[in-house]
Protein backbone atom coordinates (compact mmCIF):
# COMPACT_ATOMS: atom_id res chain seq x y z
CA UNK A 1 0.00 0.00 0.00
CA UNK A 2 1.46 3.04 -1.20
CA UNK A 3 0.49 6.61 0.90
CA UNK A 4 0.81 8.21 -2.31
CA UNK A 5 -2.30 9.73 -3.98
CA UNK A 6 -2.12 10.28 -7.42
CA UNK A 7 -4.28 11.91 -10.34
CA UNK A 8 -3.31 12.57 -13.86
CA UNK A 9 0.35 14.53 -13.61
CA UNK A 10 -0.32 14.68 -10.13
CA UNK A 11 1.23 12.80 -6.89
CA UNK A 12 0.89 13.25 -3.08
CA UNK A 13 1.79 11.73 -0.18
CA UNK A 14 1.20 12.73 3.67
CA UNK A 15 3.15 12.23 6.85
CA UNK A 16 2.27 12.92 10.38
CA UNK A 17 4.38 14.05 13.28
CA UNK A 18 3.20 14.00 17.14
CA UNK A 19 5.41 15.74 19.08
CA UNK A 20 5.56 16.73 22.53
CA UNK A 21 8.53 18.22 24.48
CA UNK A 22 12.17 17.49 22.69
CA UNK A 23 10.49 14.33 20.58
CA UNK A 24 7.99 12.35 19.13
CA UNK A 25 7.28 10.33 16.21
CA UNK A 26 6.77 10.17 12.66
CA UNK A 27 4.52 8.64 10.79
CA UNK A 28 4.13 7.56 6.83
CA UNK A 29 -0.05 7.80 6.04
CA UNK A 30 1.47 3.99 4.10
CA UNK A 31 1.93 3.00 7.55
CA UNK A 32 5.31 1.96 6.52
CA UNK A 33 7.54 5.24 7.94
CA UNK A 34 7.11 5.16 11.37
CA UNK A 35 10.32 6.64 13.31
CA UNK A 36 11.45 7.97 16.72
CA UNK A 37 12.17 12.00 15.87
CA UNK A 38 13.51 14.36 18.44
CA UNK A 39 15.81 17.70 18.26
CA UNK A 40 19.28 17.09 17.82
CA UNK A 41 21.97 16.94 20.57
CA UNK A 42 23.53 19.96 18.49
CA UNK A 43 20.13 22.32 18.74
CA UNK A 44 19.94 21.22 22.10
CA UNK A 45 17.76 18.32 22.50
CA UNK A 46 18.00 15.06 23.31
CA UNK A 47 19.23 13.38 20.09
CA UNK A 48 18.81 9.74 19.80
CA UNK A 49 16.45 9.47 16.72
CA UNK A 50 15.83 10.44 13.53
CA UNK A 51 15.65 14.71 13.11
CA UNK A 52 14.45 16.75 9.59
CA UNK A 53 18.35 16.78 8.40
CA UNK A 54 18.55 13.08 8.11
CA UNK A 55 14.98 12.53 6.86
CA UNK A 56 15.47 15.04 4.14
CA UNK A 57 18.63 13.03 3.51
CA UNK A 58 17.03 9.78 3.25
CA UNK A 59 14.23 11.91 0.74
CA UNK A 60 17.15 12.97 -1.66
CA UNK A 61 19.00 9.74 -1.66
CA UNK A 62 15.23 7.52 -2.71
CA UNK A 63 14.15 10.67 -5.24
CA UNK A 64 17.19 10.80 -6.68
CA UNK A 65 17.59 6.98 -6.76
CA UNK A 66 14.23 7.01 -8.07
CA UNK A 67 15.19 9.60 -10.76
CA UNK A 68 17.54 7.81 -12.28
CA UNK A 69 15.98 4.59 -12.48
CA UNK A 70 12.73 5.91 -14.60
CA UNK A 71 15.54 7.47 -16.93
CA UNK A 72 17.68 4.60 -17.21
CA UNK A 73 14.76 2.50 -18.21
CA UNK A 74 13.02 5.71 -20.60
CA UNK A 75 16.56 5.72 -22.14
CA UNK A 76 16.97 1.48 -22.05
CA UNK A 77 20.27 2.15 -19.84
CA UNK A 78 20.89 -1.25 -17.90
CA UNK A 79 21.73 -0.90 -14.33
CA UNK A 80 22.54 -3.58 -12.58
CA UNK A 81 22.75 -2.22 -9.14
CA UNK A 82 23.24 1.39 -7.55
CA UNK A 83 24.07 2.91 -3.87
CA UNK A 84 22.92 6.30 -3.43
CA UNK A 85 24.23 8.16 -0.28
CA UNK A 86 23.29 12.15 0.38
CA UNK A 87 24.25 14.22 3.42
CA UNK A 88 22.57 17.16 3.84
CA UNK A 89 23.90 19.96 6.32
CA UNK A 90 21.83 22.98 8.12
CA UNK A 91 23.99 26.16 8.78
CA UNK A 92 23.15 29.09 10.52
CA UNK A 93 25.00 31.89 11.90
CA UNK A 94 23.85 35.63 13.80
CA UNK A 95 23.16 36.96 10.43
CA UNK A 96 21.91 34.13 8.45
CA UNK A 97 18.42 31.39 10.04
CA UNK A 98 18.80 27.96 9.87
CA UNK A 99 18.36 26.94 6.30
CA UNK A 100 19.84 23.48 4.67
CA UNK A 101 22.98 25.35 2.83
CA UNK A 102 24.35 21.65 1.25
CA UNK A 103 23.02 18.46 -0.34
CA UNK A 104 25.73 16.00 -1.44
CA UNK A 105 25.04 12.87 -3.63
CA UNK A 106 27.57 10.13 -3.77
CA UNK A 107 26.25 7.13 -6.47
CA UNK A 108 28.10 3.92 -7.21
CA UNK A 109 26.47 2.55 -10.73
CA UNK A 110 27.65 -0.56 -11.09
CA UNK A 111 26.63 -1.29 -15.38
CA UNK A 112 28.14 -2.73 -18.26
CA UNK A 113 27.26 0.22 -19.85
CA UNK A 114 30.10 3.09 -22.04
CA UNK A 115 30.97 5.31 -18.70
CA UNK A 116 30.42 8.63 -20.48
CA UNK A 117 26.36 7.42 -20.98
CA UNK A 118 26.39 6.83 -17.72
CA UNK A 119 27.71 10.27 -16.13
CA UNK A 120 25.52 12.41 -18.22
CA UNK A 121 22.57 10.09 -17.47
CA UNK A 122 23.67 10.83 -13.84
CA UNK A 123 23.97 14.56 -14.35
CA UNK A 124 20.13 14.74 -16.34
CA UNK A 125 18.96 12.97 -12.88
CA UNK A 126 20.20 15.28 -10.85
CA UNK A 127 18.69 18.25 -13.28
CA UNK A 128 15.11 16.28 -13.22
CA UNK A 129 15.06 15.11 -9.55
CA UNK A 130 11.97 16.89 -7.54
CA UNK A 131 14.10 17.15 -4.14
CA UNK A 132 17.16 18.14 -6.00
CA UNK A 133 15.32 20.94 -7.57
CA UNK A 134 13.86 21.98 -4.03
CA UNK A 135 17.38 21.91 -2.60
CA UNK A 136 18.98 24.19 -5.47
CA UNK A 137 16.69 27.31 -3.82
CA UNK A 138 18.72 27.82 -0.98
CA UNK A 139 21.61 25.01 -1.40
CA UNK A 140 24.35 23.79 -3.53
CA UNK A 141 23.41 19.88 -4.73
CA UNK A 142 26.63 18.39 -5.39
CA UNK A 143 27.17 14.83 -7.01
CA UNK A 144 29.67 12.50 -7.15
CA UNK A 145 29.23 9.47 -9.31
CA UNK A 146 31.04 5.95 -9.31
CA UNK A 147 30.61 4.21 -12.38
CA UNK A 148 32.07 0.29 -11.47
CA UNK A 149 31.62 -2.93 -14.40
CA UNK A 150 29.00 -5.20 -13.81
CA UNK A 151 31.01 -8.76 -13.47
């Protein structure tokens, strides 16, 4: 079951958080995400579960992931496996609010495919992802891209 509701050129998808204090929970309408959340040991809080930083790290890694996977297929590019990490980072300073100033992709593609097809099929994800897009208004979206043979 997917929480994703979707009409012509049109998806959504809902999450919940109940919070009280330094923590709570979050919650996936799929019923699939459900995660401890609490402010970060950095901001003040507690730490000890997930925060917004990692879960709009673990959103950029999947959409991008996700990205690239409709293209290879659109463009009959045969992957055989890839590893998508991201980091993202929140900076602030007395002049500047918090705001996410970084998202970094690292990708291993491991493909029998010519490594230049690769890259720029890499590089057209990256222009097409949704969350990569969302990043670029106040961040720089980096990528890094490990193309390895398929054995």
């Amino acid at each position: 079951m997917s929480n994703a509701k979707s009409d012509a050129g049109r998806i959504e998808a809902e999450a919940t958080i109940s919070w009280s204090g330094w923590g709570g929970t979050v919650e996936g309408a799929s019923g699939r995400l459900h995660a401890p959340t609490a402010t970060q040991v950095e901001l003040g809080g507690p730490g000890h579960a997930t925060n917004p930083e990692e879960l709009l790290a673990a959103a950029l890694a999947n959409c991008y992931t996700s990205t690239i996977t409709a293209h290879a297929r659109a463009k009959k590019i045969d992957i055989a496996r890839i590893e998508t990490k991201a980091r993202t980072r929140l900076s602030w300073d007395e002049k500047t609010p918090h705001h996410i100033a970084r998202g970094d992709l690292t990708v291993r593609i491991t493909t029998a495919e010519p490594e230049a097809r690769v890259r720029q099929l890499a590089e057209d994800a990256r222009e097409h992802c949704p969350i990569c897009n969302v990043l670029g208004a106040t961040a720089d979206v980096t990528l890094a891209v490990t193309v390895l043979p398929e054995c």
